[in-house]
C-alpha atoms as a PDB file:
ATOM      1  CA  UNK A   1       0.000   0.000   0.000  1.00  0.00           C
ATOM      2  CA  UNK A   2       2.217   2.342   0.913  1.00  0.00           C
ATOM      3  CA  UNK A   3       6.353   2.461   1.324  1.00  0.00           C
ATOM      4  CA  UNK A   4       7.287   4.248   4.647  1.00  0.00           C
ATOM      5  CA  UNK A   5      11.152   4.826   5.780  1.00  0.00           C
ATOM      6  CA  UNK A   6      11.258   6.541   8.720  1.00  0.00           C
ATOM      7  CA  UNK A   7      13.785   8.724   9.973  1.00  0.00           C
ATOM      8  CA  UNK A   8      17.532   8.327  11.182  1.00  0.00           C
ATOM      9  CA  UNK A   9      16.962   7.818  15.344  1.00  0.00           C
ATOM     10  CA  UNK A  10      14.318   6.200  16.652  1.00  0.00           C
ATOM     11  CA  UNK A  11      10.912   6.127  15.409  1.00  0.00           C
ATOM     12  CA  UNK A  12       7.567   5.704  17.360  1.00  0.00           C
ATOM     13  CA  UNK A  13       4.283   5.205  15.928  1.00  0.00           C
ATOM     14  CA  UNK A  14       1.025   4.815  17.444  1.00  0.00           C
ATOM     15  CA  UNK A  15      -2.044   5.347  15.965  1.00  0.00           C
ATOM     16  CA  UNK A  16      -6.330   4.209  16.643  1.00  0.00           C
ATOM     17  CA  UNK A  17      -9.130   3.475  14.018  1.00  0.00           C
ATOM     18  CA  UNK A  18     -13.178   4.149  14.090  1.00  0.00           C
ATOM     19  CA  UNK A  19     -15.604   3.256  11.838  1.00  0.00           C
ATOM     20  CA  UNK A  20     -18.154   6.421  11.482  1.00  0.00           C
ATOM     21  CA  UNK A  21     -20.844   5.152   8.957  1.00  0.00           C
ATOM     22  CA  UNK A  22     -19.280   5.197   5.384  1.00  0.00           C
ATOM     23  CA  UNK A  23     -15.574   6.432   6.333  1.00  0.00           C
ATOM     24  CA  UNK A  24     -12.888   5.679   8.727  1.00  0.00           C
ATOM     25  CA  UNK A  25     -11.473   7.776  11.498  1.00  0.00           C
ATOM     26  CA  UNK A  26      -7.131   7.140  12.114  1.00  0.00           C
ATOM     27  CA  UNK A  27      -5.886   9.251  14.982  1.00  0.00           C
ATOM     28  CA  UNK A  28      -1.712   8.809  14.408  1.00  0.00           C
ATOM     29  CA  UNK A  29       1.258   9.704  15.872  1.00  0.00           C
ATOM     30  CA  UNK A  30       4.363   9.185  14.719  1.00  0.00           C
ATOM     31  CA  UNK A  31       7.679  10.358  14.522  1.00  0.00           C
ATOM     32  CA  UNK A  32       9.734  11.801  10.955  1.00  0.00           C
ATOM     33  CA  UNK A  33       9.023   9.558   8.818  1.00  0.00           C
ATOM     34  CA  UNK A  34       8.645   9.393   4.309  1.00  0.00           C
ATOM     35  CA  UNK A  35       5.851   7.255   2.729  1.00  0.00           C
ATOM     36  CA  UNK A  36       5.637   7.204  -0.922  1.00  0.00           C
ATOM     37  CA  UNK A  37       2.717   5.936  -3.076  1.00  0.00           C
ATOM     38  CA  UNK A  38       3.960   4.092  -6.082  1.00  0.00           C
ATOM     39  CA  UNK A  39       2.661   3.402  -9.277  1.00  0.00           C
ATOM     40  CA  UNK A  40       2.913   0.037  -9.076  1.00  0.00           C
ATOM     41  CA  UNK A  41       1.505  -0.186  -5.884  1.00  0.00           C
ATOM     42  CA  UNK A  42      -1.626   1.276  -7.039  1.00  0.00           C
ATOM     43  CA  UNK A  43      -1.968  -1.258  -9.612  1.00  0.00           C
ATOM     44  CA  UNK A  44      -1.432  -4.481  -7.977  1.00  0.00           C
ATOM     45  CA  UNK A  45      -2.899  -3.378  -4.528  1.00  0.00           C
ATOM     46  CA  UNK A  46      -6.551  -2.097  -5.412  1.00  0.00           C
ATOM     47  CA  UNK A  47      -6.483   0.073  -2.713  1.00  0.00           C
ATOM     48  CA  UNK A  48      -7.895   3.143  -4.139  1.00  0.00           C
ATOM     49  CA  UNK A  49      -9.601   5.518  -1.151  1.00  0.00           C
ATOM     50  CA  UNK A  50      -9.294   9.338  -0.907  1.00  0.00           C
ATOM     51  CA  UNK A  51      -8.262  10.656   2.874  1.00  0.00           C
ATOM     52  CA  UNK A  52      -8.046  13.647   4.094  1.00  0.00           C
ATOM     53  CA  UNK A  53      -5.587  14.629   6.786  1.00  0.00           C
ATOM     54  CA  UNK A  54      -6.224  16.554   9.872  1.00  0.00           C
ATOM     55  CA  UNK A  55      -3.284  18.389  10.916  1.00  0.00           C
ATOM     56  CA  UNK A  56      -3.751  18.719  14.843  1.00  0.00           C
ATOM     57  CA  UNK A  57       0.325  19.102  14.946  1.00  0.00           C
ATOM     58  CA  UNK A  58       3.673  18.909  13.340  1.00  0.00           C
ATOM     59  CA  UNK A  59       4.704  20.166   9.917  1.00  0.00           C
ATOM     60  CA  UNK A  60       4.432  18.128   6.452  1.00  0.00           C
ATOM     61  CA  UNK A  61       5.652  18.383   2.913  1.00  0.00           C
ATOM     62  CA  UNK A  62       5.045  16.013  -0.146  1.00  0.00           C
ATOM     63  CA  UNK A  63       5.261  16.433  -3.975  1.00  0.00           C
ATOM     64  CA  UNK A  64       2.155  14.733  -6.395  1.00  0.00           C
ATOM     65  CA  UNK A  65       2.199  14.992 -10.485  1.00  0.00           C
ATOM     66  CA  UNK A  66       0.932  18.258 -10.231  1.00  0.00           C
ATOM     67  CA  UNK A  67       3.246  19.989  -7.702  1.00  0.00           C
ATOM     68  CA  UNK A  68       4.533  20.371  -4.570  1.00  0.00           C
ATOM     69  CA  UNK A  69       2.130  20.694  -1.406  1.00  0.00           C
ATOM     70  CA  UNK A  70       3.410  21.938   2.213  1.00  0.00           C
ATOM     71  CA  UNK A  71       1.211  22.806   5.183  1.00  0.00           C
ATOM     72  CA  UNK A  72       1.511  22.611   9.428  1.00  0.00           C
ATOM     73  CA  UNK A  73      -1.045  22.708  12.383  1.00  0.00           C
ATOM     74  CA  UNK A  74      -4.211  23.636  11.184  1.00  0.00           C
ATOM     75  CA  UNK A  75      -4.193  22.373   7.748  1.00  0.00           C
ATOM     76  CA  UNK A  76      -6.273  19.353   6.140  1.00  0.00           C
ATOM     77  CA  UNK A  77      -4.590  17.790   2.742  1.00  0.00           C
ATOM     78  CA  UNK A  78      -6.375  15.917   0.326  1.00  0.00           C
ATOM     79  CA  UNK A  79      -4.557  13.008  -1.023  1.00  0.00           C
ATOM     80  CA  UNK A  80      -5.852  10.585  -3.571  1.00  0.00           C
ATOM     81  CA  UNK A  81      -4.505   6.826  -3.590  1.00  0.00           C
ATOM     82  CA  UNK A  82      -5.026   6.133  -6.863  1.00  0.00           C
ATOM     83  CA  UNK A  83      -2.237   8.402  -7.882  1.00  0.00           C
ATOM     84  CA  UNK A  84       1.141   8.398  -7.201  1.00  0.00           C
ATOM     85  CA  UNK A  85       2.707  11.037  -4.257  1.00  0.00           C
ATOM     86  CA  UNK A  86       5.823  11.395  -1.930  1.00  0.00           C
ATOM     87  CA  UNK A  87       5.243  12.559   1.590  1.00  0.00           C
ATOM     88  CA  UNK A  88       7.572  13.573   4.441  1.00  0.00           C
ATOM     89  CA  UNK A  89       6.074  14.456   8.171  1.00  0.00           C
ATOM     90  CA  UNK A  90       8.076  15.304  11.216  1.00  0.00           C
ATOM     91  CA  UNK A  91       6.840  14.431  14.819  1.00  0.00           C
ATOM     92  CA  UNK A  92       3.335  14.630  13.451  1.00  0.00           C
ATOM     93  CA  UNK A  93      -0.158  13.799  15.076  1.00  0.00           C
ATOM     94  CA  UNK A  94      -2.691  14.054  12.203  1.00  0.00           C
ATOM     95  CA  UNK A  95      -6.546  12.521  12.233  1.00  0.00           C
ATOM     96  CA  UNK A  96      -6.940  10.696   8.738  1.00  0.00           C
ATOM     97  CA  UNK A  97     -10.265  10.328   7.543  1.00  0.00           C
ATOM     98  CA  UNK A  98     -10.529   7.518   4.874  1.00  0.00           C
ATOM     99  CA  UNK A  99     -13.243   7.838   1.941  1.00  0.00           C
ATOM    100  CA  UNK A 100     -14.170   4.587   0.008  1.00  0.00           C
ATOM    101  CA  UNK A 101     -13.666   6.346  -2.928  1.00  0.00           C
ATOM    102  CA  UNK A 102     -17.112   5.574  -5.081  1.00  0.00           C
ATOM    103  CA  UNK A 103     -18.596   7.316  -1.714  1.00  0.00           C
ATOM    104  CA  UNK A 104     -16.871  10.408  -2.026  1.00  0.00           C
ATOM    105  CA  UNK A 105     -17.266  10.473  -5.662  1.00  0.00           C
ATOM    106  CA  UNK A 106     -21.137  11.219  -5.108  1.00  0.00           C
ATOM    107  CA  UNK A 107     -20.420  13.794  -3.921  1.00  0.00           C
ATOM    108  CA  UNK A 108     -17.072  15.044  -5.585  1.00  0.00           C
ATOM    109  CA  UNK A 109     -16.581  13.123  -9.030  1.00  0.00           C
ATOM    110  CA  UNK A 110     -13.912  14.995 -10.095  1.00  0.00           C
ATOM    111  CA  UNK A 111     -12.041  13.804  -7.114  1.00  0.00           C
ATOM    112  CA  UNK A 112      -8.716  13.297  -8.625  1.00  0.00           C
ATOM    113  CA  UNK A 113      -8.363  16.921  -9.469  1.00  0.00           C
ATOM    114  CA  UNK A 114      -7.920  17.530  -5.705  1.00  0.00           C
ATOM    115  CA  UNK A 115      -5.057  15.350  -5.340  1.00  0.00           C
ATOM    116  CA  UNK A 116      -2.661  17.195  -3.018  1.00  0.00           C
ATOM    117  CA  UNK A 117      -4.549  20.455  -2.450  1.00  0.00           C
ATOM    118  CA  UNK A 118      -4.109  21.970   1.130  1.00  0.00           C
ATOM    119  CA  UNK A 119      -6.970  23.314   2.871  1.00  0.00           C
ATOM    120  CA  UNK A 120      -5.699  26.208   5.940  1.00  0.00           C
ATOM    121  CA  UNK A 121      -6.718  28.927   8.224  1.00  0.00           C
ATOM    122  CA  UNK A 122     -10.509  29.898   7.846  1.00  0.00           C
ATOM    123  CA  UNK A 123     -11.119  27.260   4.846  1.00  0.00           C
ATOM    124  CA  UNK A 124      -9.741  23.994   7.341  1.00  0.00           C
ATOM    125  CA  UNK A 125     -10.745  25.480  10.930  1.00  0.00           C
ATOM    126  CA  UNK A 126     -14.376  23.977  10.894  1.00  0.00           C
ATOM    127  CA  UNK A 127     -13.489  20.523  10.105  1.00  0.00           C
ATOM    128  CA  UNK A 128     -10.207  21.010  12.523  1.00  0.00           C
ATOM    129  CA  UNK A 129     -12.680  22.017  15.043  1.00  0.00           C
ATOM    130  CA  UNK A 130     -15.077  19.578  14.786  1.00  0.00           C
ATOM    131  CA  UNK A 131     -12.366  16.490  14.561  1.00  0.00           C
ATOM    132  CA  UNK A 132     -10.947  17.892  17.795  1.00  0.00           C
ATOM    133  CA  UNK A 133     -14.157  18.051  19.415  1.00  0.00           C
ATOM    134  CA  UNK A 134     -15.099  14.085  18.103  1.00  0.00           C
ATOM    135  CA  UNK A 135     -11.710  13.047  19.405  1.00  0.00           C
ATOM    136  CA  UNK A 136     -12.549  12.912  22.985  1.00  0.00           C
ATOM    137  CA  UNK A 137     -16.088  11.416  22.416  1.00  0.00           C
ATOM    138  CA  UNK A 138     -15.083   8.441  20.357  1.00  0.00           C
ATOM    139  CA  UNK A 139     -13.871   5.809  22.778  1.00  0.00           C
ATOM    140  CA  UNK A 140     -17.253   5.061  24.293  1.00  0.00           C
ATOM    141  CA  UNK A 141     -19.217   6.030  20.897  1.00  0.00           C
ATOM    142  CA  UNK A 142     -21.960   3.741  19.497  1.00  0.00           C
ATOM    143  CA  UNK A 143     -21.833   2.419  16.197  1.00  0.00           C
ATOM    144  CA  UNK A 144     -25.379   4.448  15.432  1.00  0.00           C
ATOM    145  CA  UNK A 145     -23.741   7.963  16.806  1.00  0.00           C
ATOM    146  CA  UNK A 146     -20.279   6.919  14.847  1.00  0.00           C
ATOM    147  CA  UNK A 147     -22.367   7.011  11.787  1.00  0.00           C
ATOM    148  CA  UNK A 148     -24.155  10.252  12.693  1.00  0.00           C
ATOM    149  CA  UNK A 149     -20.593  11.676  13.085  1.00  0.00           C
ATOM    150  CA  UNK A 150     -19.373  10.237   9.595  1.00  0.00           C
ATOM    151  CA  UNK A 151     -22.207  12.173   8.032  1.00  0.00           C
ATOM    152  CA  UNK A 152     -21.859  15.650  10.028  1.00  0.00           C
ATOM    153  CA  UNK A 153     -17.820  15.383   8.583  1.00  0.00           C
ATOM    154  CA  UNK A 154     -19.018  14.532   5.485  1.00  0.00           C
ATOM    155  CA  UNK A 155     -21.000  17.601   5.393  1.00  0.00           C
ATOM    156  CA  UNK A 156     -18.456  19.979   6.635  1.00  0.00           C
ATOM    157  CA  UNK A 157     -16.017  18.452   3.980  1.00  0.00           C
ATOM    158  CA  UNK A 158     -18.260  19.135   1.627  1.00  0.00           C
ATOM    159  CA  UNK A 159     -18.970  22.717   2.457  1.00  0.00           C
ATOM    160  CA  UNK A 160     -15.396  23.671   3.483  1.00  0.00           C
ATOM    161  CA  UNK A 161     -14.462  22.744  -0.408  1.00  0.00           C
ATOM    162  CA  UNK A 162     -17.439  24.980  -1.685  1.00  0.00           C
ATOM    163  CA  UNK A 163     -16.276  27.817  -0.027  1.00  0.00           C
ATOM    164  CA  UNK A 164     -12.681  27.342  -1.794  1.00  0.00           C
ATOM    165  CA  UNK A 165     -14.333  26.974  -4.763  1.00  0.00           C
ATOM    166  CA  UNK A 166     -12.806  23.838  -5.302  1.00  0.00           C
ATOM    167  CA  UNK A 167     -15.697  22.037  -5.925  1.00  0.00           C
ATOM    168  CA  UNK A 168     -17.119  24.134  -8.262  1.00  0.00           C
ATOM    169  CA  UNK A 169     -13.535  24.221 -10.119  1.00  0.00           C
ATOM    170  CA  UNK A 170     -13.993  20.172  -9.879  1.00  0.00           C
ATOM    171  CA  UNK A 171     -17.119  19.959 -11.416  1.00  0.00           C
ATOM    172  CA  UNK A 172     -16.341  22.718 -14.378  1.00  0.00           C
ATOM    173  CA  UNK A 173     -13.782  20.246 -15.202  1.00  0.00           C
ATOM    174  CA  UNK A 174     -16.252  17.610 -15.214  1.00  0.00           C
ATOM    175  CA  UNK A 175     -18.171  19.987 -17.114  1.00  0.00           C
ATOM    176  CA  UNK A 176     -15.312  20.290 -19.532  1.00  0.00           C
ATOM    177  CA  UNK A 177     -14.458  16.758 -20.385  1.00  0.00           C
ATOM    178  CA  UNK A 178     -18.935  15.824 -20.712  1.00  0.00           C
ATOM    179  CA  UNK A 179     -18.788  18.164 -23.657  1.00  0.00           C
ATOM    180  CA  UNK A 180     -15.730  17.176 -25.262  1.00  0.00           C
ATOM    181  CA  UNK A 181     -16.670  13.749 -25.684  1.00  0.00           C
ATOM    182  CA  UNK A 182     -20.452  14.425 -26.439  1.00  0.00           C
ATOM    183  CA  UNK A 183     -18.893  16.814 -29.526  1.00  0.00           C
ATOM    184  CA  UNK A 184     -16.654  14.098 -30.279  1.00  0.00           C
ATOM    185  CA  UNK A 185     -19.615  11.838 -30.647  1.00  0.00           C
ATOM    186  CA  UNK A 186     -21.996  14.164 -32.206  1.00  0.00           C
ATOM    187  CA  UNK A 187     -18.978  14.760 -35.176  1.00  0.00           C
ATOM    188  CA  UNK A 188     -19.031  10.919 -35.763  1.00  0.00           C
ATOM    189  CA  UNK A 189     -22.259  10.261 -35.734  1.00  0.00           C
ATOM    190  CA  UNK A 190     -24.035  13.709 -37.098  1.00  0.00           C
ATOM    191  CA  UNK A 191     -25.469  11.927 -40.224  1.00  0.00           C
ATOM    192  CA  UNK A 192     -27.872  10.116 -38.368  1.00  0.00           C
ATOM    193  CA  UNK A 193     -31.323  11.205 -38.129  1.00  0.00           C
ATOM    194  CA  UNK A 194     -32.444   9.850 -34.864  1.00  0.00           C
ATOM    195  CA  UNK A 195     -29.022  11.260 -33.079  1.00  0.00           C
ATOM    196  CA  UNK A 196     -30.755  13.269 -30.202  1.00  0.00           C
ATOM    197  CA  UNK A 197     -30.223  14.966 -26.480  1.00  0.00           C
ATOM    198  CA  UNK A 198     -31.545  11.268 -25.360  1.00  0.00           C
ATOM    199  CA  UNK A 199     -29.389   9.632 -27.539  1.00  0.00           C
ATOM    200  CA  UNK A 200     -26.213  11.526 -26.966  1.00  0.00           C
ATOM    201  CA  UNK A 201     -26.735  11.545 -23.239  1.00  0.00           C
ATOM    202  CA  UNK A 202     -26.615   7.954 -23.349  1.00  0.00           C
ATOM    203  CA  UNK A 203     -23.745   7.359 -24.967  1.00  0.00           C
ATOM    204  CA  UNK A 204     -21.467   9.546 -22.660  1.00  0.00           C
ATOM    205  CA  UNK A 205     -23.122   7.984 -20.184  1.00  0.00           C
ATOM    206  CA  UNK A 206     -24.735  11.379 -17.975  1.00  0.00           C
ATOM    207  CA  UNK A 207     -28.342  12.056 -17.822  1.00  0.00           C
ATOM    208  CA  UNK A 208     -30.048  15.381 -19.958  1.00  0.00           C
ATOM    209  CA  UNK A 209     -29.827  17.692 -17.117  1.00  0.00           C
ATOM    210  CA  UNK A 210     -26.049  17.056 -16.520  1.00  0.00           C
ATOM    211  CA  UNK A 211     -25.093  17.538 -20.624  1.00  0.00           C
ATOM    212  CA  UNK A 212     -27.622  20.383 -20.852  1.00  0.00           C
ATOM    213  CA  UNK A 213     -25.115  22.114 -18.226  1.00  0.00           C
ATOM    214  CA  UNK A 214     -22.555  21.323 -19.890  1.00  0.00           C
ATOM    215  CA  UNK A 215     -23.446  23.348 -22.807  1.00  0.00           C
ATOM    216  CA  UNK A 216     -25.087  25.625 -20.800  1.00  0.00           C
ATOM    217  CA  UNK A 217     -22.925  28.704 -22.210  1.00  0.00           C
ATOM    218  CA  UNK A 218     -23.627  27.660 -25.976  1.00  0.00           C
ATOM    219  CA  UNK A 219     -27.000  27.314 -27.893  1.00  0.00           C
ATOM    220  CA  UNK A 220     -27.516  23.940 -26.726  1.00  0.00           C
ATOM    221  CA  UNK A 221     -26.955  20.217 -28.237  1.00  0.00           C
ATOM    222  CA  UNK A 222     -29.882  20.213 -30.559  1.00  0.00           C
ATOM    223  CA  UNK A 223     -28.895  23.622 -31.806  1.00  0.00           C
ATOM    224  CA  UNK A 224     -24.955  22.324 -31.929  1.00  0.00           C
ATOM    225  CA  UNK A 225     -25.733  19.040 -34.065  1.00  0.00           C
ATOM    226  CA  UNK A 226     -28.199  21.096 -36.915  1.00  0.00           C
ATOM    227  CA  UNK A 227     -25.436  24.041 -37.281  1.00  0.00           C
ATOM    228  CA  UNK A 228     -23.059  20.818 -38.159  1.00  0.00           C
ATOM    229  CA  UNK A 229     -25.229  19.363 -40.093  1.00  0.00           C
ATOM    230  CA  UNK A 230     -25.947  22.538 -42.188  1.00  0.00           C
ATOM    231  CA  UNK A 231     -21.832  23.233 -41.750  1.00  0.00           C
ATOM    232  CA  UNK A 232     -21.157  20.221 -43.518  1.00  0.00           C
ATOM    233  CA  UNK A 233     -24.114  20.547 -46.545  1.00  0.00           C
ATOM    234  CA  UNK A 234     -22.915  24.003 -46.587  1.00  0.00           C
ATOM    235  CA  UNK A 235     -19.937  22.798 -48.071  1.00  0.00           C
ATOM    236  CA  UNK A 236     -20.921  20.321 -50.354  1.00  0.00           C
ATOM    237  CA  UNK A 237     -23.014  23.067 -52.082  1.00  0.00           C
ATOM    238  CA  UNK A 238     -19.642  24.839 -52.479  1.00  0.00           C
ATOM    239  CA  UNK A 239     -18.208  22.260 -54.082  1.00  0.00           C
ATOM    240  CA  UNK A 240     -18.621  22.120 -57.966  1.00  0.00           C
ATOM    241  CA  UNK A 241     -17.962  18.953 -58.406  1.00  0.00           C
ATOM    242  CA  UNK A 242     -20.326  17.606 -56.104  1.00  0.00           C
ATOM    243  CA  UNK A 243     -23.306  16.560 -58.145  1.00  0.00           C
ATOM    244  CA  UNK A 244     -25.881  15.028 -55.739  1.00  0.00           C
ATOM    245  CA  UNK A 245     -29.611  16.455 -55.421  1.00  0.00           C
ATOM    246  CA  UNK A 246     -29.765  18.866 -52.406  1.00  0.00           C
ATOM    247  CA  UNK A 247     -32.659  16.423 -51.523  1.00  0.00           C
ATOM    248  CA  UNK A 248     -29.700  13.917 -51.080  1.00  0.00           C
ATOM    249  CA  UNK A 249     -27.377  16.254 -49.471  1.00  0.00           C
ATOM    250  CA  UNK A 250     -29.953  17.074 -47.172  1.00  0.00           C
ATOM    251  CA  UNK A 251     -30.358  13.466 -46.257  1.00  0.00           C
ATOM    252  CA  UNK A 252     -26.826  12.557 -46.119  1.00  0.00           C
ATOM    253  CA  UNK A 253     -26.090  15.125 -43.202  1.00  0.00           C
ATOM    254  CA  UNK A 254     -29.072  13.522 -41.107  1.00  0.00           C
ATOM    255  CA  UNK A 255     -31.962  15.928 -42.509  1.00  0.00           C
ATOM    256  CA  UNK A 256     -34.925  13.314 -42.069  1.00  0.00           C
ATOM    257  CA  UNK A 257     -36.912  16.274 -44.050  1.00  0.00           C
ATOM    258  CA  UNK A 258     -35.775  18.757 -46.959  1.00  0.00           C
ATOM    259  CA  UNK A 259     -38.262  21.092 -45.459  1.00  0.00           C
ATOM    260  CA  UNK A 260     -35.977  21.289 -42.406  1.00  0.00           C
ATOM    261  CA  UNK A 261     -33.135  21.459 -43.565  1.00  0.00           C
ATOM    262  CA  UNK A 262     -34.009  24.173 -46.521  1.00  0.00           C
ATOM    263  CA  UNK A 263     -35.539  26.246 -43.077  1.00  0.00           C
ATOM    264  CA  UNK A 264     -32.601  25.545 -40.728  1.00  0.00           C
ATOM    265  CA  UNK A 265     -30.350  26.489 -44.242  1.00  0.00           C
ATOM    266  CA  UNK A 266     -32.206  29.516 -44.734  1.00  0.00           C
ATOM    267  CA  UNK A 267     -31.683  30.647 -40.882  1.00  0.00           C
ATOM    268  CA  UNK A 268     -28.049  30.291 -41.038  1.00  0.00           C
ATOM    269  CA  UNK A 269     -26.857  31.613 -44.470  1.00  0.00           C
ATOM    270  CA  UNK A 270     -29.932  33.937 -44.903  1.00  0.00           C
ATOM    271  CA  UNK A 271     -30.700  32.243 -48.721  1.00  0.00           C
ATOM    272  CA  UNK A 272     -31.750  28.943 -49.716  1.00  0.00           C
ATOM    273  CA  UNK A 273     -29.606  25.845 -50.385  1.00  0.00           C
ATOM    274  CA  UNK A 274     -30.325  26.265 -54.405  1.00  0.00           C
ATOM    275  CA  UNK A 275     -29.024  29.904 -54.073  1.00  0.00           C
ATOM    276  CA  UNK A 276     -25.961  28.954 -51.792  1.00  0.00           C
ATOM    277  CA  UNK A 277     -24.667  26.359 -54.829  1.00  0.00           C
ATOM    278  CA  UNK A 278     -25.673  28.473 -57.712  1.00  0.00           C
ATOM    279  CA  UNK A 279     -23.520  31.350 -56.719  1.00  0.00           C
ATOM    280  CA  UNK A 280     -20.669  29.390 -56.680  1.00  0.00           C
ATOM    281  CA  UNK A 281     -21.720  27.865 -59.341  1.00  0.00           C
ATOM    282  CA  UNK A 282     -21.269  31.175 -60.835  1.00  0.00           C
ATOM    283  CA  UNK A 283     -17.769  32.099 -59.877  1.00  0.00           C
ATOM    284  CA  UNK A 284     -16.601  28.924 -60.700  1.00  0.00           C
ATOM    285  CA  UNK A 285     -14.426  28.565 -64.267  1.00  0.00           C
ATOM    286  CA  UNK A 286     -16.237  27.441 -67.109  1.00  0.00           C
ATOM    287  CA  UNK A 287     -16.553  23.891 -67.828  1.00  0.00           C
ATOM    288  CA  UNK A 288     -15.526  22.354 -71.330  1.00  0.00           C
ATOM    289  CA  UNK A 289     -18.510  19.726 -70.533  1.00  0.00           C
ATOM    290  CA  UNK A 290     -22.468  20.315 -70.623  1.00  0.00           C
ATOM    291  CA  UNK A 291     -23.753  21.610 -66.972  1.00  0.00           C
ATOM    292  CA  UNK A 292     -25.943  18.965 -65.022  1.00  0.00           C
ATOM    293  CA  UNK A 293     -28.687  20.145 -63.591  1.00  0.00           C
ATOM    294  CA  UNK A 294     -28.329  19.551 -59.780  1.00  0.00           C
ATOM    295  CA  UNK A 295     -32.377  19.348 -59.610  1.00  0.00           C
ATOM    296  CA  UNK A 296     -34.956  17.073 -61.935  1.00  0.00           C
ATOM    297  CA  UNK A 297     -36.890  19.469 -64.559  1.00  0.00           C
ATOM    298  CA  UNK A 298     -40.430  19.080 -65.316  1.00  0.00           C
ATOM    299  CA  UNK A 299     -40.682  18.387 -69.428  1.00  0.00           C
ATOM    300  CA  UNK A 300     -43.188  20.776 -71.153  1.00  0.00           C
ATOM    301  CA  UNK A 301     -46.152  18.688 -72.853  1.00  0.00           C
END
């Protein structure tokens, strides 16, 4: 799980473990001492939680992927053991509370992003407070109170991260990354008819109300699959050597109806799809070969 070499001298550890509902408690003390989480560790060990540690004393300083992370007394550190960190203490007594991680995900899902970030001073002093306070009431607590406990932490956890604005930078992120892969999926699969919210939402696996935030900020999906739909017949209408039917064009960028798409064509490029080819048509250099009409022509009796 984890690789520990303590410190030149002699090294003391002592440490006591609650169960409080859906986490664990670990009041430690120990002496200097380095524990690193490896890669390899993490994959043969499938131990994967996310803890956050309570510094009630002592100082601390570690290094993740992302950076470096130092805090003291005071501080709560979020560290995520499915990824890889170093992490030095001296003469430390910290309170570890241990997330399964699909639990804290609920709540969090963007979890990893945290990995490493140090809470202090008026952002950590109500969960310091309150893990002081639960400290002395443990040892005679019942399991039904424990799990109370685990809940009120949970809570202030949860609100102590919203005031950072942590949370809210997790879940743009999570934002981020829902509407990158539901573009990447609309651009594959734009030409078919039946591609919808429903649809789309199901195969980036989020419900409608999370991928309607995510493109909160832009016209929405709908609007984002006909514009590339009408993007992509746009330019087939440019090009002079394309001789299809607009009737197939329109049906070949996931038009179900040419009296859609010659409305949603109109809306965008202010002109019909006829008048869009022809005047390129226009400015295009003579051909040596008879034109083809684009549309079928009625013959005169």
């Amino acid at each position: 799980m984890m690789e520990i070499d303590p410190a030149d001298g002699a090294f003391s550890s002592r440490a006591r473990t609650f169960a409080l509902g859906s986490l664990f408690l670990s009041d430690i003390h120990h002496s200097a001492r380095t524990c690193r989480r490896t890669d390899e560790a993490i994959g043969s060990d499938g131990f994967h939680p996310v803890v956050l540690s309570v510094c009630l004393s002592g100082r601390y300083g570690g290094q993740t992927q992302a950076g470096r992370y130092r805090g003291g007394p005071g501080c709560v550190l979020v560290l995520d053991f499915a990824s890889a960190f170093q992490h030095v203490s001296t003469n430390s007594h910290s309170v570890l509370l241990v997330f399964e991680r699909s639990e804290i995900q609920r709540h969090i899902p963007r979890i990893d992003g945290l990995h490493g970030l140090v809470l202090s001073r008026k952002d950590a002093e109500p969960l310091v407070r309150q893990v002081v306070g639960l400290l002395q009431q443990l040892p005679g607590m019942s399991d039904e109170a424990g799990a109370e406990a685990g809940a009120a932490l949970t809570d202030t956890i949860l609100s102590s991260l919203n005031q950072t604005g942590s949370l809210s930078a997790a879940e743009d992120a999570r934002l981020s990354q829902l509407r990158a892969d539901a573009l990447w999926i609309i651009r594959q699969r734009y030409r078919e008819p039946d591609l919808d919210v429903a649809r789309v939402a199901a195969l980036v696996r989020a419900s409608r109300s999370t991928l309607y935030r995510a493109f909160a900020e832009e016209e929405g999906i709908l609007a984002h699959v006909t514009n590339l739909r009408i993007e992509q017949a746009a330019i087939a209408l440019r090009d002079t050597k394309d001789r299809r039917l607009i009737r197939e064009i329109a049906l070949a960028v996931g038009f179900d109806q040419v009296s859609s798409f010659n409305r949603a064509f109109r809306k965008r490029h202010d002109c019909t799809p006829r008048d869009w080819r022809e005047q390129f048509r226009r400015s295009a250099p003579a051909s040596p070969y008879p034109s083809v009409s684009d549309e079928p022509q009625l013959r005169r009796a």
